[in-house]
Structures are given as structure tokens and as C-alpha cells.
Protein backbone atom coordinates (compact mmCIF):
# COMPACT_ATOMS: atom_id res chain seq x y z
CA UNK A 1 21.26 7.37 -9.84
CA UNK A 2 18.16 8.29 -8.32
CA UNK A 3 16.08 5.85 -6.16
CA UNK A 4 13.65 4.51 -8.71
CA UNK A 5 16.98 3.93 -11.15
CA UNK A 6 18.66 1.79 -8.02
CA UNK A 7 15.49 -0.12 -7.00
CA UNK A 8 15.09 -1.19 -11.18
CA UNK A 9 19.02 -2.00 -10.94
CA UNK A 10 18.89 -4.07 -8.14
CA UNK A 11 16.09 -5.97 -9.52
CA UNK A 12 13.42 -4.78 -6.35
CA UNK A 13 11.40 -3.54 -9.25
CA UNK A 14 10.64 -5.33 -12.33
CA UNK A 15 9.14 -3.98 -15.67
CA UNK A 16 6.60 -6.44 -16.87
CA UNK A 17 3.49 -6.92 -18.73
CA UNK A 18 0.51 -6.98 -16.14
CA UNK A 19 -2.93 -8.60 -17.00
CA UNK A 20 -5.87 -6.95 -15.92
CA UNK A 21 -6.30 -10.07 -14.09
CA UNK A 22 -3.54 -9.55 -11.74
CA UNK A 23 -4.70 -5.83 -10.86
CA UNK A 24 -8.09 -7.39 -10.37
CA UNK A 25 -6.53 -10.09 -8.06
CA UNK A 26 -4.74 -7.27 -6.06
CA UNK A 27 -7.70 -5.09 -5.83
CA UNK A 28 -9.73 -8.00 -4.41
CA UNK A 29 -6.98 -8.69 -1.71
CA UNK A 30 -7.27 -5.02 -0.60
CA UNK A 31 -10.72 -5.09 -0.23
CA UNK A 32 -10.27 -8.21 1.45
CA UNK A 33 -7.67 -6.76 4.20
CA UNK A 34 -9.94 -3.86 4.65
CA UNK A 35 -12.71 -5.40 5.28
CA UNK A 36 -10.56 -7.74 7.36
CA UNK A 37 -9.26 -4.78 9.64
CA UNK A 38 -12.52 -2.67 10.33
CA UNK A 39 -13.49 -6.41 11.52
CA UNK A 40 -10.30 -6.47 13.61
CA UNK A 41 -10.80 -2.81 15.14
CA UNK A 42 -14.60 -4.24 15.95
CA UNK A 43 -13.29 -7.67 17.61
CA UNK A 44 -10.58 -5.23 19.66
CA UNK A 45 -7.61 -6.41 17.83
CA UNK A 46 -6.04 -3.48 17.20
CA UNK A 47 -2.47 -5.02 15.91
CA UNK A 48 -3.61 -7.06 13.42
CA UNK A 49 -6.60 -4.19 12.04
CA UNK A 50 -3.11 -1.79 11.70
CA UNK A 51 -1.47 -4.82 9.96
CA UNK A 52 -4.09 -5.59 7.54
CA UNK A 53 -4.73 -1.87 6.94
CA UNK A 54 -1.76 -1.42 5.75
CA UNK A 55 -1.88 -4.79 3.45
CA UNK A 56 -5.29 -3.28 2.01
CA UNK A 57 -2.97 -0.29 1.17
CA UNK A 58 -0.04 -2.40 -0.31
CA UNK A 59 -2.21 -4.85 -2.46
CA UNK A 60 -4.01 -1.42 -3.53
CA UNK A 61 -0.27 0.38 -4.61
CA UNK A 62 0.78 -3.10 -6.30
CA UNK A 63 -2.24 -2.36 -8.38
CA UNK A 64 -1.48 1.11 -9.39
CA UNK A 65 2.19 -0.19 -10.34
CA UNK A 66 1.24 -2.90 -11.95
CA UNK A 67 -1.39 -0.94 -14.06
CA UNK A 68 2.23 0.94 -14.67
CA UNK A 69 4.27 -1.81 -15.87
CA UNK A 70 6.17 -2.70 -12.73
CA UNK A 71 6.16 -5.40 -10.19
CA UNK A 72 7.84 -4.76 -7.04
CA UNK A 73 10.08 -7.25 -5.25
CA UNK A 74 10.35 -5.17 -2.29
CA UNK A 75 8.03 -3.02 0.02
CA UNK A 76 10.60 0.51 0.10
CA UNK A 77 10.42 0.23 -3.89
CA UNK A 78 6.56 0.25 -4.04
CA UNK A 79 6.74 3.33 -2.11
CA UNK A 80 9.49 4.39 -4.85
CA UNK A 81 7.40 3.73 -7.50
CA UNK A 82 4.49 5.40 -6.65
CA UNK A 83 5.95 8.39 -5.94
CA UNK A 84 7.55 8.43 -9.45
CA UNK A 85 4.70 6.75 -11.25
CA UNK A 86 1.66 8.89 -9.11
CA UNK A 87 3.10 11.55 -7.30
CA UNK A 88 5.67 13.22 -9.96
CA UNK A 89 3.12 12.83 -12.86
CA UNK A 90 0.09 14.65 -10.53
CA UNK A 91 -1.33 11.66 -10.66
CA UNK A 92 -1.48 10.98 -6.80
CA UNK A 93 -1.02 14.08 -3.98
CA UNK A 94 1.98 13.39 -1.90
CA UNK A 95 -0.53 12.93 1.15
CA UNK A 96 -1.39 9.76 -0.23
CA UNK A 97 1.91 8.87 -0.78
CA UNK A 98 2.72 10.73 3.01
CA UNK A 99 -0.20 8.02 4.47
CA UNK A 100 1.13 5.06 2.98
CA UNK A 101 4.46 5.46 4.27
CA UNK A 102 2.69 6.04 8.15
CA UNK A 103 0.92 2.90 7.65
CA UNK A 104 4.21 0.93 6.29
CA UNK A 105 5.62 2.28 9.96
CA UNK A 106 2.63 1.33 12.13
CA UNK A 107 2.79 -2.30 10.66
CA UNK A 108 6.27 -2.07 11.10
CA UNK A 109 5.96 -1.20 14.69
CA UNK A 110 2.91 -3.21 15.22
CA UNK A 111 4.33 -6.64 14.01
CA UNK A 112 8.14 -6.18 14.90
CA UNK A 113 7.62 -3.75 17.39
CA UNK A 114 4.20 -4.75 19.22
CA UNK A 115 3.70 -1.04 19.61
CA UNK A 116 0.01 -0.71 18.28
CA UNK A 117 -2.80 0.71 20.09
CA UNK A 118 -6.81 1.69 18.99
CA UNK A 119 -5.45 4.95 17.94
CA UNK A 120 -3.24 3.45 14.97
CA UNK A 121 -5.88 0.72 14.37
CA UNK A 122 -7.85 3.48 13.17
CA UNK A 123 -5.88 5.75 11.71
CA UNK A 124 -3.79 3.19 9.49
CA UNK A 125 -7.76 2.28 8.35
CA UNK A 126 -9.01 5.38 7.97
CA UNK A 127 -6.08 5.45 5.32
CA UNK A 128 -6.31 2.40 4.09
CA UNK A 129 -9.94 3.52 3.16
CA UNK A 130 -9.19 6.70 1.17
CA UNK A 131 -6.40 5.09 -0.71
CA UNK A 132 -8.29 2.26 -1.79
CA UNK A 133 -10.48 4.51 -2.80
CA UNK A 134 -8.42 7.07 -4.81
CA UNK A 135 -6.47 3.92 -6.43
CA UNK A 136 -10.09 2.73 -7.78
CA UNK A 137 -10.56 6.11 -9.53
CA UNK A 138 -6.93 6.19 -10.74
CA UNK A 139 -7.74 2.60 -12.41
């Protein structure tokens, strides 16, 4: 069972029928936590601009799988899915996929952690930035 198969199995991915409504909904919440973090790397806050950077990205990927048909329960099984709903259907380059998983570590580190520094701030919305932007084409 590969890990697309177990995250469906145990539920942390759900087939459903998405409205364009909800994509809309998570589109507008990545904007939002963009927005939100280039004002956080302005104000000096670098933890929370690498936080919300990578929420811009995660609203953004809910998007893309719910345009799919799947809702994810679980943040490891977004990642999942867009691999095999993007990446293995040359949908998405594995960069993208590559820069989302950086960004799911520098929250990580900067919530759990409280490792964060301007650096990460602005890398994790540099990338928050070009995936928005390449899930708006894809949709």
C-alpha cells in the first residue's frame, strides 16, 4: 500500500464533492496569510511571517485537492496528495512540491521549535508567493 492508499485508509484523506465555493474560500485564506506575512516580515516578526507563509501555502494546496476531490484531515496527507494528484500527473514540478515541504518544516520549527529567523521569514514567503501563484493557474 502506497502512501496515498494508507492516508485514504486511515481516513486523513477524504474523497468528497467540493463546491467551487470552498476552493474560493481557501484561495481567499491564502491570500489572506500572504498578505498577512509580507506584513509580518515588514513589522519584524519573522516567526509568525514563516507561520503564515506557510498557511498561505496550505490553504492554497487544500485548494488544488479539493479542486481534486479530496479533503485532507491531516497536514503529511496534503503533501501526499499533491504529489499524486500534481506532481505524478505533470501537473505540478516536484520543486513546488520540494518548497512546500521546507515551509511545512520552518513552521514546524518556528512554532514548536522557536527556531525562525529573517532568513526563513523570507524564504518560506518567497514560496508561499510562487505557489499561490502556480495553484491560481492550475485552477
Amino acid at each position: 500500500m502506497n502512501e496515498f492508499e494508507r492516508c485514504i485508509k486511515e481516513r486523513r484523506l477524504i474523497r468528497i464533492n467540493a463546491s467551487k465555493e470552498m476552493i474560493r474560500k481557501e484561495l481567499s485564506n491564502a491570500e489572506y496569510d500572504l498578505n498577512s506575512s509580507k506584513e509580518s516580515i515588514r513589522d519584524e516578526d519573522y516567526k509568525w511571517a514563516a507561520v503564515q507563509a506557510y498557511y498561505s501555502m496550505f490553504h492554497a494546496a487544500k485548494a488544488l485537492v479539493l479542486k481534486k476531490g479530496y479533503r485532507e484531515k491531516n497536514h503529511y496527507c496534503l503533501l501526499i496528495a499533491l504529489n499524486k494528484l500534481f506532481v505524478n500527473q505533470d501537473l505540478m514540478n516536484q520543486e513546488m512540491i520540494d518548497n512546500f515541504e521546507l515551509c511545512m518544516r520552518l513552521r514546524h520549527d518556528a512554532d514548536y521549535g522557536l527556531l525562525y529567523d529573517k532568513e526563513s521569514a523570507a524564504v518560506a514567503n518567497k514560496y508561499a508567493k510562487v505557489f499561490l501563484k502556480n495553484a491560481l493557474l492550475l485552477l
